[in-house]
Every structure is written in structure tokens, then in C-alpha cells.
Protein backbone atom coordinates (compact mmCIF):
# COMPACT_ATOMS: atom_id res chain seq x y z
CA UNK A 1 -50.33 33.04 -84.18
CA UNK A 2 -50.71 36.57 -85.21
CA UNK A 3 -52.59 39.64 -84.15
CA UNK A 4 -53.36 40.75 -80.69
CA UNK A 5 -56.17 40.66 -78.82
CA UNK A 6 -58.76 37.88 -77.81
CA UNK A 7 -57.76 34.62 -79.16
CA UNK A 8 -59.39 32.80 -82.30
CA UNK A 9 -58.83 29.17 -83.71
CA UNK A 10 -59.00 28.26 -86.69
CA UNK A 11 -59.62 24.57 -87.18
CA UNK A 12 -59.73 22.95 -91.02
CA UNK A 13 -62.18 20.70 -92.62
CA UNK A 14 -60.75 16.54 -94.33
CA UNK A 15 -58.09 17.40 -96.59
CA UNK A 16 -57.53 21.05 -96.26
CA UNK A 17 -54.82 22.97 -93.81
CA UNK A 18 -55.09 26.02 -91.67
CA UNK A 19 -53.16 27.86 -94.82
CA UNK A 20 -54.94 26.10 -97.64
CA UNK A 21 -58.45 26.78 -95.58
CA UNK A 22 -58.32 30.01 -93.65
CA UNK A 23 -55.81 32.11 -94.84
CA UNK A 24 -56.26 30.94 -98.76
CA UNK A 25 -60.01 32.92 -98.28
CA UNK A 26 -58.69 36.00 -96.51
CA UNK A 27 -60.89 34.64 -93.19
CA UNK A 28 -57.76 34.89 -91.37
CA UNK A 29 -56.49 38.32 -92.40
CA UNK A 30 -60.29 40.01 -91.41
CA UNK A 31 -59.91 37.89 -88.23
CA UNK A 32 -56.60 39.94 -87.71
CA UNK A 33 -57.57 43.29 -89.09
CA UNK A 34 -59.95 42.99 -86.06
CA UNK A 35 -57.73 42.69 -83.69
CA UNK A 36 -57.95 39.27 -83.32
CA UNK A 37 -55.07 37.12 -82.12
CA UNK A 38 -55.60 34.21 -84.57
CA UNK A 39 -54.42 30.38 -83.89
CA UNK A 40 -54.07 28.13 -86.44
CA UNK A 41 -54.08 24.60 -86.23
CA UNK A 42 -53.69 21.52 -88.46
CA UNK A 43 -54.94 18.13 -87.52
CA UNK A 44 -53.40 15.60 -87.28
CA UNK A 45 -52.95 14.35 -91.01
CA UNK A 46 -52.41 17.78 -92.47
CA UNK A 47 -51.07 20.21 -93.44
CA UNK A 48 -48.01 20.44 -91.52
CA UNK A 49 -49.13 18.08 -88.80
CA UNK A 50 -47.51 14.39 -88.57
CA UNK A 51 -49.76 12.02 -90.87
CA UNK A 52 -49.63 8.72 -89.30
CA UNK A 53 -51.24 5.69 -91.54
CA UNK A 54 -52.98 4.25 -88.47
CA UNK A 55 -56.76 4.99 -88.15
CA UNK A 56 -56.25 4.27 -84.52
CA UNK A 57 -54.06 7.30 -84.60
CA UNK A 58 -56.80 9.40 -85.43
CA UNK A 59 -59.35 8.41 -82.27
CA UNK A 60 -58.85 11.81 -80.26
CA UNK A 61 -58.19 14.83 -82.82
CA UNK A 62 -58.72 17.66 -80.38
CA UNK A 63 -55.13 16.76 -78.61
CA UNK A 64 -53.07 19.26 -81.64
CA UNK A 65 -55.82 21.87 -80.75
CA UNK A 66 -55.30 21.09 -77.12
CA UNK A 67 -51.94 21.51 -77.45
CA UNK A 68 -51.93 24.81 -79.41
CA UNK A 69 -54.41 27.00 -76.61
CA UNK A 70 -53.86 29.55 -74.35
CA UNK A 71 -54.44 29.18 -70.88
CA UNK A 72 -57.48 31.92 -71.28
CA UNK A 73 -60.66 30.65 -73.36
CA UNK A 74 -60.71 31.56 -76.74
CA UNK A 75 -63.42 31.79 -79.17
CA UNK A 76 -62.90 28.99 -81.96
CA UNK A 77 -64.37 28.74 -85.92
CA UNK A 78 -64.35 24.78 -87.69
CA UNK A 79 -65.57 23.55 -90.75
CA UNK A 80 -66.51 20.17 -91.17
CA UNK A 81 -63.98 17.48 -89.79
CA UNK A 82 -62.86 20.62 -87.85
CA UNK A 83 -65.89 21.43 -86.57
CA UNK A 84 -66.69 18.17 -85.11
CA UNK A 85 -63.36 18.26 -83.36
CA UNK A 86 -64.15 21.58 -82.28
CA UNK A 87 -67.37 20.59 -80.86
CA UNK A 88 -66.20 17.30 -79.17
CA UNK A 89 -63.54 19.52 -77.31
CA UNK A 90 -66.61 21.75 -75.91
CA UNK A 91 -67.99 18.67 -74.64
CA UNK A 92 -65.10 16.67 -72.94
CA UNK A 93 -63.15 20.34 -72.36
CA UNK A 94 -65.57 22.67 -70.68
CA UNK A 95 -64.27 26.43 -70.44
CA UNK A 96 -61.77 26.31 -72.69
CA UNK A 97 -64.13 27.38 -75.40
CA UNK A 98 -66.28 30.58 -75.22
CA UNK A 99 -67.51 31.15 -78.05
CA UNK A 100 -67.87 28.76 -80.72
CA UNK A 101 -68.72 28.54 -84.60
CA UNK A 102 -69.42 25.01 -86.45
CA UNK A 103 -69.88 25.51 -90.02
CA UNK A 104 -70.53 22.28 -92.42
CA UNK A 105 -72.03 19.81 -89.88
CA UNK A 106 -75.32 19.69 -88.91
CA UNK A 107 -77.33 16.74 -89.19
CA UNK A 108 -74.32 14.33 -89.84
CA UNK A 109 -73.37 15.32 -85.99
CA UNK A 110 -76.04 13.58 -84.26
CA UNK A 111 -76.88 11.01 -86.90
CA UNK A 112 -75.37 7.71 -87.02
CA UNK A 113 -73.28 7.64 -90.24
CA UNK A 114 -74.25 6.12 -93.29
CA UNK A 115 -72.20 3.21 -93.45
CA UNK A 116 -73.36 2.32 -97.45
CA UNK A 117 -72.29 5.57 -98.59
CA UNK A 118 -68.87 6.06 -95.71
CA UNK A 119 -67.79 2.89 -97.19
CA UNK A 120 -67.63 3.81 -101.06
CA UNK A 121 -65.94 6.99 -99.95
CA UNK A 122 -63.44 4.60 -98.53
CA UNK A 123 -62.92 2.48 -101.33
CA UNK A 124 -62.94 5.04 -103.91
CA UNK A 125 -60.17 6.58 -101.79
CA UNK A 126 -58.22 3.10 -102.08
CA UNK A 127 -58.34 3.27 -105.48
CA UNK A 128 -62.17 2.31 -106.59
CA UNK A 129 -63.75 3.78 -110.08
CA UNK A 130 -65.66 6.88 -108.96
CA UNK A 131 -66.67 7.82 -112.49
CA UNK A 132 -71.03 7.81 -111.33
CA UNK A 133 -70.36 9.05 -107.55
CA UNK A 134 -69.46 12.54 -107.81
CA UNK A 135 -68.98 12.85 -103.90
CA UNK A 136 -66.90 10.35 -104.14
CA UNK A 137 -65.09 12.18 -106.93
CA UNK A 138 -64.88 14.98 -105.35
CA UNK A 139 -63.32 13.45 -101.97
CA UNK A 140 -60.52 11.99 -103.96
CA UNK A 141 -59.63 15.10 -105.79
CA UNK A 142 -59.42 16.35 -101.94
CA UNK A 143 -57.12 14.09 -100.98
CA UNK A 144 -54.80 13.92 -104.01
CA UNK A 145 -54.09 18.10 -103.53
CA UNK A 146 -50.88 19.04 -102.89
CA UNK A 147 -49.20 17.86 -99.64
CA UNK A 148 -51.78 15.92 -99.13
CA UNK A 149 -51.26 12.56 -97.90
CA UNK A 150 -54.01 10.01 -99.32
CA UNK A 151 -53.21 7.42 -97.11
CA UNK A 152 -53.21 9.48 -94.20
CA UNK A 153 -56.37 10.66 -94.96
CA UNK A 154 -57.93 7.85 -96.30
CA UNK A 155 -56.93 6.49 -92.55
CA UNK A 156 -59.23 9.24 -90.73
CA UNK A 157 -62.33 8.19 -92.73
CA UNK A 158 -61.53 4.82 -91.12
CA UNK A 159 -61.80 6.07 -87.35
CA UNK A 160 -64.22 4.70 -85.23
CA UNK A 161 -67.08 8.04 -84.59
CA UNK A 162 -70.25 7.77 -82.77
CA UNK A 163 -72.67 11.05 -83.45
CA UNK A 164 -72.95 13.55 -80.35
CA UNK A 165 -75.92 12.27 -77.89
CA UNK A 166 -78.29 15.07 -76.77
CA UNK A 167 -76.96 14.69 -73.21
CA UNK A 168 -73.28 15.43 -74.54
CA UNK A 169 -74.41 18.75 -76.45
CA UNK A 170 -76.19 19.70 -73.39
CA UNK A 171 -72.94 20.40 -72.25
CA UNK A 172 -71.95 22.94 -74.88
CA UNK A 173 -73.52 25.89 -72.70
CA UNK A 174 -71.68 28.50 -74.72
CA UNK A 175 -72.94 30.39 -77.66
CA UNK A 176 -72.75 28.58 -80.70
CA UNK A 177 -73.30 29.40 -84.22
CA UNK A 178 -74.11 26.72 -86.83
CA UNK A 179 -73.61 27.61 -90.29
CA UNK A 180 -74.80 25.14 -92.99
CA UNK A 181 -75.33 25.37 -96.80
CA UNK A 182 -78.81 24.13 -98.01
CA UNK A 183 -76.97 21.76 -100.89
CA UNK A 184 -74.86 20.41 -97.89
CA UNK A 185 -74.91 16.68 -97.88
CA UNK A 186 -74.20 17.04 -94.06
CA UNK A 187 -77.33 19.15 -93.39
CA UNK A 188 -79.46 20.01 -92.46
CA UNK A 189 -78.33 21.87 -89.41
CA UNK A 190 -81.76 22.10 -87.78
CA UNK A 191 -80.80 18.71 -85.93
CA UNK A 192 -77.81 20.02 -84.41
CA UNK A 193 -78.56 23.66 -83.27
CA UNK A 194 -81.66 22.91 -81.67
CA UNK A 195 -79.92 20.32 -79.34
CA UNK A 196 -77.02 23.52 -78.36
CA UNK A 197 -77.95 25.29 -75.42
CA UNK A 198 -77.35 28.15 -77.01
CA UNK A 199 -77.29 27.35 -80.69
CA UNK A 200 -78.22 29.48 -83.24
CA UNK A 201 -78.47 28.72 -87.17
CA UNK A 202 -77.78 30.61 -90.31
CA UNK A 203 -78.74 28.50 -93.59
CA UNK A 204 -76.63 29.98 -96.78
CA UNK A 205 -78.71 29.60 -99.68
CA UNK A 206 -77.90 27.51 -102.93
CA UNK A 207 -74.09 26.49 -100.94
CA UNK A 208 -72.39 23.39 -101.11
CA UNK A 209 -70.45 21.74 -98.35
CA UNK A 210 -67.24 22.41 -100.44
CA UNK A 211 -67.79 25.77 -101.12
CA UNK A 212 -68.97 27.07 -96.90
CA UNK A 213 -65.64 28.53 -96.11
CA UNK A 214 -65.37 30.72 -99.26
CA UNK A 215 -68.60 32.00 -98.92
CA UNK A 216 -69.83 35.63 -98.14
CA UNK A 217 -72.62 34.84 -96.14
CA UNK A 218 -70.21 32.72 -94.12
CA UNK A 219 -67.87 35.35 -94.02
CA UNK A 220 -70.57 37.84 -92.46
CA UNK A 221 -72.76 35.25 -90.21
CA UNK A 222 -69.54 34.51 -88.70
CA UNK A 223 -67.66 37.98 -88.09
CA UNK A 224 -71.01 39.27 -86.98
CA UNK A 225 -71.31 36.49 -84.31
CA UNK A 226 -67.58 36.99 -83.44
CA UNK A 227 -67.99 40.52 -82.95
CA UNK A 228 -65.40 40.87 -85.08
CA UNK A 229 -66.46 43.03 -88.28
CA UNK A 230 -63.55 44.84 -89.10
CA UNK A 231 -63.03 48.79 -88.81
């Protein structure tokens, strides 16, 4: 925690860490030089978190965010895995969140997953050639960074997930921002911020699902929504 202020988390996408994520970008530090008091958690499986080999370990995520909040609401920024977590502790947790920002999910939050493609993922994290799936690749090279645990990882690809209902996300009465790159395999976000009470959408152009939390127009869709552009 650091900075004073309203309260902020920051919640990490599969494989990354609140260091490796949000500070590594310089999110954090503008979060701060706002006046921001900034949280910052890692899931279970990173970072500094216990990484436990059991999927079943992995069926409730939000319980390290849980842990880690104030007794006031806070306003709270995700990407991807962290996103979802984010968003699934708006729906079961009401009030603890005021102000929310998903970035990386869209589509892929209300869609059944693709069990084809989820399963070469899987194997190509056990070990499978990847050499023709570049995703797949790319998720391996993920898992195998530094104090990373590929095991541990390849574990939370293995949890059981259904996609959000409509009647769940009806629930999520808060404003929420929804920020998606149009080369993101988990887009497009359309799907999910139309089903938000209060959702609202910003599509980066020509952005990749790996390279959201770097981005600029991230950076400013996000800060703007957070009332947070610095001084």
C-alpha cells in the first residue's frame, strides 16, 4: 500500500504480479502521484502469493483480494485473469467495489470457453510442441518468466469457470469501464459492457491482449475514468 487518499487495487492478469504488471508500466506510480492510496495484490499463484499445484485451489480467487481491502469501498483496475476476479467479486461482494475497471476481457466473460483451443493451451503448458500455435507460444513463455511457477499456473487454466450470466452482471450497478484491444483474442468487449449496468467501452486500436496494460490509451481511458489524471 502506498499513497494516501481513496483506495485503488490493482489486480494482475495469468502469469504476471502486481510488481511485474502495475508498477513495471509506471500505472502504479501515476495512480500515486494522484493521490491515490494504491493496493496491490497477487493471486493466488503469483507473484508473492502461495502457488498451490491443486486446480481445486484455485476455485474462489477473489479471497487474497478479499483479504487485502479496506473496510471503505475502493475503486479497483484488473486485467485479464484479474479482471474476471475483479468482476466476480462485484457480483458475489456488493459495495465493496465502487468503481471498477476490467481491461482484457470482454467477450470471453460471458461466453462459454472454447474447450478445443483451452485444452491445447493446457497441454502445451505440460510440455506439448507449440511451434504452429503462437498463443500457445506465447502462454508458455508467460509462464516460464521469472518466479513464475508453471505448474502452479498451468493448475489455474485447469479450474472449473462458467462465463458471467446476464442476471449476475445485473448486479454490477457501479460504473464500470471495459477496456479491450481490437487484436484481443478475448474481445470483443461489446458483449460484456452492454450487459453492465453501467458499463462503458473504450476499444484501443491495433492492441493485443498482451500488450493492454502497457498501453497509452489504456493509461488515459483509465486515469480519466478514475478521476485520477495526475497534477
Amino acid at each position: 500500500m502506498a499513497g494516501v487518499g481513496h483506495s485503488i487495487v490493482l489486480v494482475h492478469g495469468w502469469g504476471g504480479s502486481f510488481d511485474a504488471t502495475w508498477r513495471s508500466s509506471g500505472f502504479a506510480d501515476l495512480l500515486q502521484d494522484a493521490g491515490l492510496r494504491v493496493i496491490g495484490v497477487d493471486l493466488l499463484g503469483h507473484g508473492n502469493a502461495p502457488k498451490p499445484h491443486d486446480p481445486e485451489s484455485y476455485s474462489d480467487l477473489t479471497e487474497r483480494i478479499l483479504d487485502a481491502l479496506p473496510d471503505e469501498p475502493v475503486s479497483a483496475v484488473g486485467f485479464s485473469l484479474g479482471a474476471l476476479t475483479l468482476l466476480r467479486l462485484a457480483v458475489d461482494h456488493p459495495g465493496r467495489i465502487n468503481r471498477l475497471v476490467v481491461a482484457g476481457i470482454g467477450r470471453n466473460a460471458v461466453e462459454s470457453t472454447d474447450e478445443a483451443s483451452h485444452s491445447r493451451l493446457i497441454r502445451a503448458l505440460e510440455g506439448a510442441a507449440t511451434e504452429e500455435d503462437n498463443l500457445a507460444r506465447l502462454f508458455v513463455q508467460y509462464a516460464e518468466q521469472p518466479g513464475n511457477d508453471r505448474v502452479a499456473l498451468t493448475a489455474i487454466m485447469k479450474r472449473r469457470r462458467q462465463p458471467f450470466t446476464s442476471e449476475e452482471l445485473a448486479r454490477v450497478d457501479i460504473p464500470t469501464l471495459v477496456v479491450i484491444g481490437d487484436k484481443d483474442f478475448a474481445g470483443p468487449g461489446e458483449p460484456l459492457a452492454s450487459r453492465l449496468p453501467r458499463g462503458e467501452l473504450v476499444t484501443l486500436k491495433n492492441v493485443d491482449h498482451f500488450a493492454t496494460t502497457e498501453n497509452f490509451g489504456f493509461f488515459d481511458a483509465a486515469l480519466e475514468f478514475l478521476g485520477a489524471i495526475p497534477s
